[in-house]
C-alpha atoms as a PDB file:
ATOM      1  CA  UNK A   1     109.371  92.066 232.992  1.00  0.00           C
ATOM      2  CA  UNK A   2     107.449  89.965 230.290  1.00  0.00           C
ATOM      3  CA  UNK A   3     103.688  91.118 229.625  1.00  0.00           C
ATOM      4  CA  UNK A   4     102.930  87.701 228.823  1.00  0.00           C
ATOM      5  CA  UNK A   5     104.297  84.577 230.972  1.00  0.00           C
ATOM      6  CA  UNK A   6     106.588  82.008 229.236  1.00  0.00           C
ATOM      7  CA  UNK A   7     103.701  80.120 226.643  1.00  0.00           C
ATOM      8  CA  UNK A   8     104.589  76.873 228.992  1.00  0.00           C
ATOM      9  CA  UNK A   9     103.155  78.055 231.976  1.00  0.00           C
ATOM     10  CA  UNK A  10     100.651  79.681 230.638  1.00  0.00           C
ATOM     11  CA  UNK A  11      99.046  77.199 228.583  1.00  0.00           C
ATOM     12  CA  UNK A  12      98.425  74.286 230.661  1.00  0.00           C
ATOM     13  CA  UNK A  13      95.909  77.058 232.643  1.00  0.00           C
ATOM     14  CA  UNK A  14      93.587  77.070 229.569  1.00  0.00           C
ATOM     15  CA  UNK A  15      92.801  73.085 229.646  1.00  0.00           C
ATOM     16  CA  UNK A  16      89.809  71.778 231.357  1.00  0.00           C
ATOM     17  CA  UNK A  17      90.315  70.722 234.962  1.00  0.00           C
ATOM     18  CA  UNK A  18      87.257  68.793 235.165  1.00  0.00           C
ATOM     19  CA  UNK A  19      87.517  65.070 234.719  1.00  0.00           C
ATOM     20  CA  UNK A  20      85.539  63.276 232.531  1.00  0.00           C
ATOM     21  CA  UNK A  21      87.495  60.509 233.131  1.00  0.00           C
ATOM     22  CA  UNK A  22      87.525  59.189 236.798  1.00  0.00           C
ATOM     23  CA  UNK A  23      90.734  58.195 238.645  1.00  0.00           C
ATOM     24  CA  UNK A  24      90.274  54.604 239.946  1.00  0.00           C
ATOM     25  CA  UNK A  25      90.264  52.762 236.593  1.00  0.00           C
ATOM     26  CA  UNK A  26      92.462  49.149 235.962  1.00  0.00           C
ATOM     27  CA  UNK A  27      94.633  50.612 233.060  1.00  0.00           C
ATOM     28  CA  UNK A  28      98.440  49.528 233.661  1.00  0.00           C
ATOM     29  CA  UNK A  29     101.372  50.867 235.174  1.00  0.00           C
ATOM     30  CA  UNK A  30     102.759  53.877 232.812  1.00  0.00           C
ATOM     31  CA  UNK A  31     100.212  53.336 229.917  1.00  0.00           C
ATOM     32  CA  UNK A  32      99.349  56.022 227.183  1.00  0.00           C
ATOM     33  CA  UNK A  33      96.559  54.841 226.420  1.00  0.00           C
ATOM     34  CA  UNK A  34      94.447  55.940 229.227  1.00  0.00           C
ATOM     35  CA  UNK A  35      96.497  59.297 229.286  1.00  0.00           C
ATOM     36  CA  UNK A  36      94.985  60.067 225.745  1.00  0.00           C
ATOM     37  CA  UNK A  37      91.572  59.303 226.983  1.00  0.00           C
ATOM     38  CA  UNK A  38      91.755  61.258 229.999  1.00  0.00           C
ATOM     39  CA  UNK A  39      93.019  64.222 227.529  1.00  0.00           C
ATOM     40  CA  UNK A  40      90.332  63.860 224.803  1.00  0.00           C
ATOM     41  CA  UNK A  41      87.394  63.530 227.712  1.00  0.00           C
ATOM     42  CA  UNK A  42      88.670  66.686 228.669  1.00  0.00           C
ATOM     43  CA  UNK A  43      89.103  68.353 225.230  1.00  0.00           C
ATOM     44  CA  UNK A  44      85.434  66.962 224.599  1.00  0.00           C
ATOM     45  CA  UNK A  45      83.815  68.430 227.538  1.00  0.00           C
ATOM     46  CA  UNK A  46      80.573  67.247 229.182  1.00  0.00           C
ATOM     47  CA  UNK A  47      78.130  67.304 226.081  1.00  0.00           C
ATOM     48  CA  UNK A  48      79.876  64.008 224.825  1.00  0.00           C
ATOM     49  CA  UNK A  49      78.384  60.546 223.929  1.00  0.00           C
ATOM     50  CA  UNK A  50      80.912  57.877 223.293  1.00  0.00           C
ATOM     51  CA  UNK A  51      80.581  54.623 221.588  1.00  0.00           C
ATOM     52  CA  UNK A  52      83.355  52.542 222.792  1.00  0.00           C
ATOM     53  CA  UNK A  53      84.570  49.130 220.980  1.00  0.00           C
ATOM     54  CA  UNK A  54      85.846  45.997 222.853  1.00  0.00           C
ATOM     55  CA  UNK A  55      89.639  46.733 223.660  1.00  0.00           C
ATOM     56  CA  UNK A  56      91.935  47.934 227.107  1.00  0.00           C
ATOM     57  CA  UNK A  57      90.103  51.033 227.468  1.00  0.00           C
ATOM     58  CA  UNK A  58      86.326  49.568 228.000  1.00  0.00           C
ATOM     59  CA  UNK A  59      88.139  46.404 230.537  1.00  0.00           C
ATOM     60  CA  UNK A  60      89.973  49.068 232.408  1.00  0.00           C
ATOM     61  CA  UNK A  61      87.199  51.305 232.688  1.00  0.00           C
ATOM     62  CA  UNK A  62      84.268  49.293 233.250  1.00  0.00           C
ATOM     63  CA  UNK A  63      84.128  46.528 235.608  1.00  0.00           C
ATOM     64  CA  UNK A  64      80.839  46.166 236.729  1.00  0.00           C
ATOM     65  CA  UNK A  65      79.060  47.767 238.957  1.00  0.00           C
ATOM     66  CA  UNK A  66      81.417  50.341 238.703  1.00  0.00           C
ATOM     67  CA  UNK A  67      82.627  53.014 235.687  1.00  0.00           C
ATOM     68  CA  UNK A  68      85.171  55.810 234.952  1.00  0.00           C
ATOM     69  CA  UNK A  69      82.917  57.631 232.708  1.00  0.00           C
ATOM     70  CA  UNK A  70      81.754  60.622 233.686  1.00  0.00           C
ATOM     71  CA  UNK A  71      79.949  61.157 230.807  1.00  0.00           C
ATOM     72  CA  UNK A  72      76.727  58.969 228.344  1.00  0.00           C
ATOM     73  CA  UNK A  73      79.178  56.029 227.507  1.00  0.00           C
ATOM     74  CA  UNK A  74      78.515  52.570 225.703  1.00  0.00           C
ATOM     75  CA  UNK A  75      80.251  49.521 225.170  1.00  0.00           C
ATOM     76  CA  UNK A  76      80.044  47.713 221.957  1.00  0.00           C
ATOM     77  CA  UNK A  77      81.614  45.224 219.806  1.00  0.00           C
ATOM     78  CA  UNK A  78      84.738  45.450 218.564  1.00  0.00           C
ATOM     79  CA  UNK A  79      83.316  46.029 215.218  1.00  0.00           C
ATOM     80  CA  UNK A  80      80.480  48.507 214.940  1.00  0.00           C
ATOM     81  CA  UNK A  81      81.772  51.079 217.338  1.00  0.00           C
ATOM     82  CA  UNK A  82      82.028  53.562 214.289  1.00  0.00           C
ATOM     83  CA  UNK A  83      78.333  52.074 213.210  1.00  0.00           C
ATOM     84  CA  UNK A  84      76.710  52.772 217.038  1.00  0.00           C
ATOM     85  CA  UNK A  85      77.991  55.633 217.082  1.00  0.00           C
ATOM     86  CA  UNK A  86      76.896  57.240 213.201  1.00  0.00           C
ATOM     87  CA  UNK A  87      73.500  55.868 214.918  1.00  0.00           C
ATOM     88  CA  UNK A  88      73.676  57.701 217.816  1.00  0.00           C
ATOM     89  CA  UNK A  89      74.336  61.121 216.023  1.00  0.00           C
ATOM     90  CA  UNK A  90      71.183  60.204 213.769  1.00  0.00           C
ATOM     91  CA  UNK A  91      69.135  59.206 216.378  1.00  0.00           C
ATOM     92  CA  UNK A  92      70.308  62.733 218.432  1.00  0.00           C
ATOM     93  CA  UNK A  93      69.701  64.620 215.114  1.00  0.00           C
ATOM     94  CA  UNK A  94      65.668  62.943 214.712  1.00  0.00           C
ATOM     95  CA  UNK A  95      64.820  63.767 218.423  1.00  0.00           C
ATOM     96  CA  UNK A  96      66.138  67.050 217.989  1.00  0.00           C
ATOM     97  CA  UNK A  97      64.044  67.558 215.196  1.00  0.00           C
ATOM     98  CA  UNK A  98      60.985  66.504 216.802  1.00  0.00           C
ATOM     99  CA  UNK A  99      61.443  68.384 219.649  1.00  0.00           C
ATOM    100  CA  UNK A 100      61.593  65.420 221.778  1.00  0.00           C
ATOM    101  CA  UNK A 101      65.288  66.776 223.810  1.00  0.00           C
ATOM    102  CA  UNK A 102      66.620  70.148 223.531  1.00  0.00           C
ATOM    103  CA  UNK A 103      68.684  71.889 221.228  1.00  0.00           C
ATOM    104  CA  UNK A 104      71.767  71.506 222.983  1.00  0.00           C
ATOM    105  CA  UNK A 105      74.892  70.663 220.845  1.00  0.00           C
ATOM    106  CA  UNK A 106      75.922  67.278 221.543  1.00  0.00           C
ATOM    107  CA  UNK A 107      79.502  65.587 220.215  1.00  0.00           C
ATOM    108  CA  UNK A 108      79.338  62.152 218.865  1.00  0.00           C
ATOM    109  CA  UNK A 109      82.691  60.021 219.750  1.00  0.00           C
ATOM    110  CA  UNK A 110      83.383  56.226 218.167  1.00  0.00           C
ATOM    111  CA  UNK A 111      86.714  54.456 219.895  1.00  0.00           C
ATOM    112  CA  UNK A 112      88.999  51.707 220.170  1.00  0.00           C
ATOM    113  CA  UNK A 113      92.142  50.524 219.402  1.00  0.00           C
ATOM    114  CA  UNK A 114      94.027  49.796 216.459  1.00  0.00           C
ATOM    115  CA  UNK A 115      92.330  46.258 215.934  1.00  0.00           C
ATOM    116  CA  UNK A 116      89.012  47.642 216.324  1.00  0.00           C
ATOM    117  CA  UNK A 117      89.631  50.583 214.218  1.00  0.00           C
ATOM    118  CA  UNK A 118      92.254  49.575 211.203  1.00  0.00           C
ATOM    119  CA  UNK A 119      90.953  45.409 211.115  1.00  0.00           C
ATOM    120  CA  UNK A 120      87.551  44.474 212.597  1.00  0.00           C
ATOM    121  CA  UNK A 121      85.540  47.765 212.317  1.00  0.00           C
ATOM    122  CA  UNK A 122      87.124  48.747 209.463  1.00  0.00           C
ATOM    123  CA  UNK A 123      84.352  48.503 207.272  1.00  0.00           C
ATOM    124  CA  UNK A 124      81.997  50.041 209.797  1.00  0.00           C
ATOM    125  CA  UNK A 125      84.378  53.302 209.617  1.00  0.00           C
ATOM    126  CA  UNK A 126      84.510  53.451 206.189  1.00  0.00           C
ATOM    127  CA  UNK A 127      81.349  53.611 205.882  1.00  0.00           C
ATOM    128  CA  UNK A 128      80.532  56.165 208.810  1.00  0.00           C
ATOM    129  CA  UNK A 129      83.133  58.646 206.966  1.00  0.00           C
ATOM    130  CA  UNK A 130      81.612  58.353 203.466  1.00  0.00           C
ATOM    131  CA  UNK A 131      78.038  58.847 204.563  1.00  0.00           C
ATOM    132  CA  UNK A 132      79.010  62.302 206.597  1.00  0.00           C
ATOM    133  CA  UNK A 133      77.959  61.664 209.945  1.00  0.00           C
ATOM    134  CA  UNK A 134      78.353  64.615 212.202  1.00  0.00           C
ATOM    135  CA  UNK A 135      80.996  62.664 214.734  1.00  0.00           C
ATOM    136  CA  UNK A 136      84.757  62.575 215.582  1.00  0.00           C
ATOM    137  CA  UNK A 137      86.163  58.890 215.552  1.00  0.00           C
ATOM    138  CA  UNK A 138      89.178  58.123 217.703  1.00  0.00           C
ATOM    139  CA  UNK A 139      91.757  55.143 217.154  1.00  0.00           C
ATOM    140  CA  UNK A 140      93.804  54.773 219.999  1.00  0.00           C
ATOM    141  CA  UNK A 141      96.636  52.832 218.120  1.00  0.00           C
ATOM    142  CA  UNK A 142      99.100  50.950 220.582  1.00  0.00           C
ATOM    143  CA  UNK A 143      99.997  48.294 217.432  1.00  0.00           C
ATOM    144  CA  UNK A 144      98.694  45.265 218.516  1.00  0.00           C
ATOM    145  CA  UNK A 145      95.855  43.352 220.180  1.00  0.00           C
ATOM    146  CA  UNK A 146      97.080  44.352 223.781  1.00  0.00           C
ATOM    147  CA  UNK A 147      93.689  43.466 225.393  1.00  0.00           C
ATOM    148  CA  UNK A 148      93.495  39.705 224.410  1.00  0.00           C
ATOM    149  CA  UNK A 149      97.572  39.047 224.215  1.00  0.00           C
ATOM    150  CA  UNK A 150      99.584  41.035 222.519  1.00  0.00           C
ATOM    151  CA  UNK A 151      98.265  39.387 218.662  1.00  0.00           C
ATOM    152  CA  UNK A 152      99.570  41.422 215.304  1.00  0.00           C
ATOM    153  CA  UNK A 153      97.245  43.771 214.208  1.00  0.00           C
ATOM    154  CA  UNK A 154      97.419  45.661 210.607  1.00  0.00           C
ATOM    155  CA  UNK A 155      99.146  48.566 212.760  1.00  0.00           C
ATOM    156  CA  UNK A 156     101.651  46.153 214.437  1.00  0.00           C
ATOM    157  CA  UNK A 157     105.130  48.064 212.772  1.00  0.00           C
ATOM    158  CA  UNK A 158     107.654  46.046 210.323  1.00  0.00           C
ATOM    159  CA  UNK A 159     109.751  43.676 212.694  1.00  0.00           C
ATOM    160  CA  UNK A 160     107.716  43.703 216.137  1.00  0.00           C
ATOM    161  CA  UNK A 161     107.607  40.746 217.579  1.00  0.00           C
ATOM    162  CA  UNK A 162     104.409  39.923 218.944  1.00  0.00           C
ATOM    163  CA  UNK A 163     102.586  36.277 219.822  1.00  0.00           C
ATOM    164  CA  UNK A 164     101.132  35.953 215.891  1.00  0.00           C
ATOM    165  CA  UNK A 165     104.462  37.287 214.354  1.00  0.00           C
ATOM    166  CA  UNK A 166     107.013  36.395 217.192  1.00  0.00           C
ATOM    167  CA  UNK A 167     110.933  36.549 216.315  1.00  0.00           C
ATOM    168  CA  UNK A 168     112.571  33.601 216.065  1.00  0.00           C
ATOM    169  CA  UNK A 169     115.378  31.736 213.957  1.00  0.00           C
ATOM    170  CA  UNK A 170     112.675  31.573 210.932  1.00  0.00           C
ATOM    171  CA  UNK A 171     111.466  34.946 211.673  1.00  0.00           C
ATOM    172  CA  UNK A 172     111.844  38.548 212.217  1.00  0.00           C
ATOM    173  CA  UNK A 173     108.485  39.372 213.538  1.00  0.00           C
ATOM    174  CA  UNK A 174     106.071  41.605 211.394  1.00  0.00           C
ATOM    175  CA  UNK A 175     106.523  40.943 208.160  1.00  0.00           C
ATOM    176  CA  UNK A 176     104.354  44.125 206.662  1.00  0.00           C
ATOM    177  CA  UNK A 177     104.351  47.575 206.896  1.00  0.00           C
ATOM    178  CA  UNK A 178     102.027  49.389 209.223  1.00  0.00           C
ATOM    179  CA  UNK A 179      98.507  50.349 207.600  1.00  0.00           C
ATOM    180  CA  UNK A 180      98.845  54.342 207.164  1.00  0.00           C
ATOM    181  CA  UNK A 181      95.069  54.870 207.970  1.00  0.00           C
ATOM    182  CA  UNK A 182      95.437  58.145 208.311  1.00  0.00           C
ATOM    183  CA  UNK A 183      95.961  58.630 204.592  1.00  0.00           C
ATOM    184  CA  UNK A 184      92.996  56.172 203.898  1.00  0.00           C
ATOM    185  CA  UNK A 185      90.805  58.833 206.279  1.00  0.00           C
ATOM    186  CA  UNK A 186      92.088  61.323 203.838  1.00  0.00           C
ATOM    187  CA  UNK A 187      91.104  59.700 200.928  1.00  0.00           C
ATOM    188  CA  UNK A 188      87.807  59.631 202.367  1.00  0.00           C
ATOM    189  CA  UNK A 189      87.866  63.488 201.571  1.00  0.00           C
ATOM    190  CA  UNK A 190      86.334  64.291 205.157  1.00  0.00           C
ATOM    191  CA  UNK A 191      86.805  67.550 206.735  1.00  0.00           C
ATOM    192  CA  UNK A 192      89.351  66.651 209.303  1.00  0.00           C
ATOM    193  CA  UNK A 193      91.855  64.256 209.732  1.00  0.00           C
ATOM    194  CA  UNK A 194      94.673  64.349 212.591  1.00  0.00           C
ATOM    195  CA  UNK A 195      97.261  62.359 214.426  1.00  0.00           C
ATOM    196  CA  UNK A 196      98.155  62.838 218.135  1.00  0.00           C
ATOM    197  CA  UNK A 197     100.398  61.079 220.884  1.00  0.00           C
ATOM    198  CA  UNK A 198      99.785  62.124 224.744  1.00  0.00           C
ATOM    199  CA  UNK A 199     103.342  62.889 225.084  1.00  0.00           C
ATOM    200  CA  UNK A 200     102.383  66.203 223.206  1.00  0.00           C
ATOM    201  CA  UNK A 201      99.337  67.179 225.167  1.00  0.00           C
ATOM    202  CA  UNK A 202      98.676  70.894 224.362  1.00  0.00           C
ATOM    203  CA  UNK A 203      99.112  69.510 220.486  1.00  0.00           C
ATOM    204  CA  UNK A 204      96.229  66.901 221.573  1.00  0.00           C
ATOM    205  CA  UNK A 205      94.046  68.913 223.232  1.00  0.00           C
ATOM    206  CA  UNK A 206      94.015  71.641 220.026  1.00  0.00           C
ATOM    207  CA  UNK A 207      93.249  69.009 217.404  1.00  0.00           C
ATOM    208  CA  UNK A 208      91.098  67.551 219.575  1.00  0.00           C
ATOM    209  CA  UNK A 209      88.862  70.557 219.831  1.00  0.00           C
ATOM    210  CA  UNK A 210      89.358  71.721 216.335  1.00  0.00           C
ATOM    211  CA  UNK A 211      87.707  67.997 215.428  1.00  0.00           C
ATOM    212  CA  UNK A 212      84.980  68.807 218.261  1.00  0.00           C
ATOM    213  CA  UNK A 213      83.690  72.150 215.913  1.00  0.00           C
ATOM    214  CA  UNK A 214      83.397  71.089 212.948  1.00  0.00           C
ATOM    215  CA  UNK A 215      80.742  69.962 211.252  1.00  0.00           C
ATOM    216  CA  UNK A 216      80.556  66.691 209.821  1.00  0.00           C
ATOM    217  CA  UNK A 217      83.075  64.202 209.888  1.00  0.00           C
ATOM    218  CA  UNK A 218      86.799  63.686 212.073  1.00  0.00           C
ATOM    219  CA  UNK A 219      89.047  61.211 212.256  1.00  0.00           C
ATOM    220  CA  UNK A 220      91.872  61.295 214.826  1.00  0.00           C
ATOM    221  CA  UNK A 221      94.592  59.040 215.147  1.00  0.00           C
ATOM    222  CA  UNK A 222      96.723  58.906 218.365  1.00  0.00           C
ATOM    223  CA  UNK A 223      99.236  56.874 218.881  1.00  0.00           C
ATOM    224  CA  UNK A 224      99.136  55.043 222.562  1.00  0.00           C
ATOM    225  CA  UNK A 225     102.167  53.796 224.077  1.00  0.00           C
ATOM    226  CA  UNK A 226     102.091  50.262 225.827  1.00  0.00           C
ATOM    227  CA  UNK A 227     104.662  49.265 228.203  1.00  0.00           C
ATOM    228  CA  UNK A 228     103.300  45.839 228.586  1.00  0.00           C
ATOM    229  CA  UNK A 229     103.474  45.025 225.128  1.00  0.00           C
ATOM    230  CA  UNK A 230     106.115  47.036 223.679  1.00  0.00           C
ATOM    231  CA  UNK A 231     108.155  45.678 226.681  1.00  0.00           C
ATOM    232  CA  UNK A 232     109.482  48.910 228.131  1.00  0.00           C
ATOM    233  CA  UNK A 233     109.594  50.133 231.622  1.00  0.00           C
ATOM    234  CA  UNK A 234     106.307  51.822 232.559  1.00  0.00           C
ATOM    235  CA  UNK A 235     108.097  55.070 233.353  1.00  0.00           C
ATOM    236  CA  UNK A 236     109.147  55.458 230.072  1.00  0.00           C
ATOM    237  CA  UNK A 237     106.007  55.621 228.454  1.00  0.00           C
ATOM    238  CA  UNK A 238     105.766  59.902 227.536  1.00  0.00           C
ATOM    239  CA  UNK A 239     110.156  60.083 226.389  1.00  0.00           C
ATOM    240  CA  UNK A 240     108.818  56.755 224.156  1.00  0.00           C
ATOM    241  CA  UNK A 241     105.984  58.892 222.948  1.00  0.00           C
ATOM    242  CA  UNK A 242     107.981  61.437 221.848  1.00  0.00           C
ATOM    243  CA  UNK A 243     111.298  59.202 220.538  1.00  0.00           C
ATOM    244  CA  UNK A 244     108.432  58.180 217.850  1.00  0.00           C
ATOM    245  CA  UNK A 245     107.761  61.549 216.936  1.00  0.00           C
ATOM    246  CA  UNK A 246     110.788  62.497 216.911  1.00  0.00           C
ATOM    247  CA  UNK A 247     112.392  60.059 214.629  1.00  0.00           C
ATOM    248  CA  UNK A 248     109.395  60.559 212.445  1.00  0.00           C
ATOM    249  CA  UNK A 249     107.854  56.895 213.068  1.00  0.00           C
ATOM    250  CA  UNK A 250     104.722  58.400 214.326  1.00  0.00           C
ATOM    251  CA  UNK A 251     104.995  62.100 212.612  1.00  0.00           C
ATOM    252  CA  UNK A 252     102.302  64.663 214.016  1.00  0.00           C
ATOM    253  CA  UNK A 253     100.235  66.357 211.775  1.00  0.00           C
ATOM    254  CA  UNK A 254      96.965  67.624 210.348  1.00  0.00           C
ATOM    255  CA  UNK A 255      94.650  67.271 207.502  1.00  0.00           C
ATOM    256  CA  UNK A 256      92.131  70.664 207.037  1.00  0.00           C
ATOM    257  CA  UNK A 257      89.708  70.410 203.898  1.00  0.00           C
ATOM    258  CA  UNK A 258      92.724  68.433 201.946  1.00  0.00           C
ATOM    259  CA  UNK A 259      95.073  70.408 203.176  1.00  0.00           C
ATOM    260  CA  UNK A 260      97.935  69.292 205.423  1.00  0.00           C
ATOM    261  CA  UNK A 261     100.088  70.941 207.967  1.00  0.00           C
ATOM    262  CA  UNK A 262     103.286  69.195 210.298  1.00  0.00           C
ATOM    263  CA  UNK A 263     102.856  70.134 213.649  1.00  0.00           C
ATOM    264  CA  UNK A 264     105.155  73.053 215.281  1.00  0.00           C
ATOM    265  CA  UNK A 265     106.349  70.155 217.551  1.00  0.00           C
ATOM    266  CA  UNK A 266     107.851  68.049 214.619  1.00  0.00           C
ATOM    267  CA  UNK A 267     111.790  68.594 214.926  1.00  0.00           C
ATOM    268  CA  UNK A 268     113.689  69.796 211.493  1.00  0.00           C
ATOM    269  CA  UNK A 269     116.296  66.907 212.243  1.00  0.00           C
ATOM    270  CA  UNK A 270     115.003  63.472 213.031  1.00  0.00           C
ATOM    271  CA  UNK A 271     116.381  61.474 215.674  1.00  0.00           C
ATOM    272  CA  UNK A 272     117.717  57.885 214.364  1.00  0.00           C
ATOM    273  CA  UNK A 273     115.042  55.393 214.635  1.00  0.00           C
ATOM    274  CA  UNK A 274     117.626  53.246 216.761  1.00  0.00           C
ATOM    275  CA  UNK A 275     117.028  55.598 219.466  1.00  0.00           C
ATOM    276  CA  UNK A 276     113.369  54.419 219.592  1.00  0.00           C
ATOM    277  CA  UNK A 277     114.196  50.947 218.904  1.00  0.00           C
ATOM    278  CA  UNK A 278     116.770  50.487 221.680  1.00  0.00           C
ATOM    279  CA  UNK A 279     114.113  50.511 224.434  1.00  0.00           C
ATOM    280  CA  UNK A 280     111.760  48.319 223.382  1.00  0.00           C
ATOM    281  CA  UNK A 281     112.011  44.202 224.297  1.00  0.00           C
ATOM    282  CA  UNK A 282     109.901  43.896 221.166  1.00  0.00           C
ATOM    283  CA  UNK A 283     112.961  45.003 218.435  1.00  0.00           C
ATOM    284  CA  UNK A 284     115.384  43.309 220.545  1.00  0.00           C
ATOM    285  CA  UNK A 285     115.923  40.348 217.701  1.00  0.00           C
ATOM    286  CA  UNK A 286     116.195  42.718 214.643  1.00  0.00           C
ATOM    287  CA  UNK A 287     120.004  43.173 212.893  1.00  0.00           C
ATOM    288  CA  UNK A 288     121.392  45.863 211.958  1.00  0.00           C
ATOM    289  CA  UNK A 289     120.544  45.513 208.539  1.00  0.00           C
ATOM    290  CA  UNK A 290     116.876  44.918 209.312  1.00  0.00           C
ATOM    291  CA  UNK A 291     116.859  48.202 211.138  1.00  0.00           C
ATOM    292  CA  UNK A 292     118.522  49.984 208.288  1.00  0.00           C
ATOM    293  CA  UNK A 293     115.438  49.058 206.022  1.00  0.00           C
ATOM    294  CA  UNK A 294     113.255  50.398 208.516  1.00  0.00           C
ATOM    295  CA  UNK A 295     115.274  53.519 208.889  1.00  0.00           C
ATOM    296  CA  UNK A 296     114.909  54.154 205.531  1.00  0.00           C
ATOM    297  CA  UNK A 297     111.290  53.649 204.897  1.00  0.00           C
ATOM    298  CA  UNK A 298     110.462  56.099 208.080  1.00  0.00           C
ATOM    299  CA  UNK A 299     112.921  58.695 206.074  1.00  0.00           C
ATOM    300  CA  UNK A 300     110.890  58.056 203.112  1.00  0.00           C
ATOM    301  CA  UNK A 301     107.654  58.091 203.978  1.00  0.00           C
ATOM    302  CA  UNK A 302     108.330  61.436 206.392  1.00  0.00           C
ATOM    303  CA  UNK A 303     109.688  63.087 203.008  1.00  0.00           C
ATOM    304  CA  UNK A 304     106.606  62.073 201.576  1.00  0.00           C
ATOM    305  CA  UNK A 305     104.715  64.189 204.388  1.00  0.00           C
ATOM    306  CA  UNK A 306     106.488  67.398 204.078  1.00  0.00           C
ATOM    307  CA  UNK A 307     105.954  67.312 199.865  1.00  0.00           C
ATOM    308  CA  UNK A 308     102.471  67.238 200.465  1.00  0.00           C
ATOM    309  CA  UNK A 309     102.450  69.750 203.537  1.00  0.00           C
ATOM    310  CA  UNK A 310     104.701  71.867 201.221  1.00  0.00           C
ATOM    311  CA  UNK A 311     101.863  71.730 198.274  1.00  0.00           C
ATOM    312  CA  UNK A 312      98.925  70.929 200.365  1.00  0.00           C
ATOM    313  CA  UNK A 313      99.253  73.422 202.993  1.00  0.00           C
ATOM    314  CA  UNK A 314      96.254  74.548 205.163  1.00  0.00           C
ATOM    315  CA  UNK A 315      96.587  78.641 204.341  1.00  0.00           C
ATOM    316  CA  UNK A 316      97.166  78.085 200.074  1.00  0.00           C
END
């Protein structure tokens, strides 16, 4: 008889049951999105304020006179999310200091999607990251402007059609290569920088509590699978989570004080990125060529990864 129970059984008792985020919400049939949410409210815990940008998750969650929240939540525009909330954690820190509330340890959280985060509140980000504010800021990336109709955004992948880039005799959809702002975080030379998917969820929960104690600055990027727009059946929506990771178009890792590491989940083989493509209405149009060049940039850019985890590595 084992001591210790098989890891996967055993694990899943050490999350949070509580939830911070209510059942009842609008989100869609089989998305992510909301998954990820649900698993960083929990990860977070109750001493959480969250500054959330325009986007799916604040219609969804939101409709007046009712909310999901369970915890201090605010809805702001979709471009000073990262701004409110760098205010927020100054404003906490003052009070504090005053003795005005108590010295409870409270978490800091900026939100949205991949518009809000990578093209409209870009800026404000930037800027939250170089100044060092004591927060974690989440992008919950499902590559395009889902909430307003499916629009390109600067994380809308090469080939994609979407309503701004749509396929047609004169065009193969996206005609740029997805904005790695993960990298950009890095250069940014904060403290922590991560990517997630909710098809991993004990690889979530970790990073997302590693970002929760430390000091200063996170930056988490999870990537949020959208049957709607991505044209996939809803049930699909975790095994297309983790085709991405698997053929390295969405590779998990971490970023520790400059210092990277692949997640344990990360196969030693990818998958071929046809595998991913195949069930997706929104690659439908591309030729076999065309997926060939995007094979070989997600090769390239994964090799890329494991250089710098090989002379980068959290440990050295």
């Amino acid at each position: 008889m084992n001591i210790v129970e098989n890891f996967d059984l055993f694990a899943p008792r050490l999350i949070n049951k509580k939830e911070l985020l209510s059942s009842g919400h609008r989100a869609c049939s089989g998305c992510a999105e909301v998954l990820a949410v649900r698993l960083m409210a929990k990860a977070l815990g109750d001493n959480t304020v969250i500054a959330s940008a325009t986007g799916c998750m604040e219609i969804i969650s939101s409709m007046f006179p009712t909310t999901a929240w369970e915890v201090p939540w605010i809805h702001v525009a979709f471009e000073n999310a990262a701004s409110v909330a760098s205010g927020i954690e100054a404003g906490l820190k003052a009070l504090r200091k005053k003795g005005k509330i108590d010295d409870r340890y409270v978490k800091v959280v900026g939100m949205g999607g991949d518009g809000a985060t990578m093209d409209i509140g870009f800026q404000a980000l930037s800027g939250a990251m170089e100044r060092g504010h004591d927060m974690i800021y989440v992008c919950f990336d499902n590559e395009a402007y889902m909430n307003t109709g499916i629009q390109r955004s600067s994380g809308t992948p090469m080939g994609a059609s979407t309503t701004t880039a749509p396929a047609g005799k004169v065009s193969s959809g996206q005609k740029t290569w997805k904005k790695n702002l993960p990298e950009i975080m890095v250069a940014h030379a904060i403290p922590y920088v991560a990517t997630v998917c909710p098809s991993y969820p004990l690889d979530f929960i970790r990073k997302m509590e590693k970002a929760k104690n430390i000091k200063g600055p996170s930056y988490i990027h999870c990537f949020s699978v959208c049957p709607t727009g991505w044209r996939c059946p809803s049930q699909m929506a975790i095994s297309m989570g983790r085709l991405a990771i698997e053929t390295g178009v969405f590779p998990l890792y971490e970023v520790e004080n400059g210092h990277y590491r692949l997640s344990p989940d990360m196969p030693k083989k990818l998958k071929p990125i046809k595998d991913y493509f195949k069930g997706q209405g929104r690659f439908r149009h591309l030729s076999a060529e065309e997926i060939d060049k995007i094979q070989e940039k997600a090769i390239t850019e994964f090799n890329k990864l494991k250089e710098k985890e090989k002379f980068l590595k959290i440990g050295n």
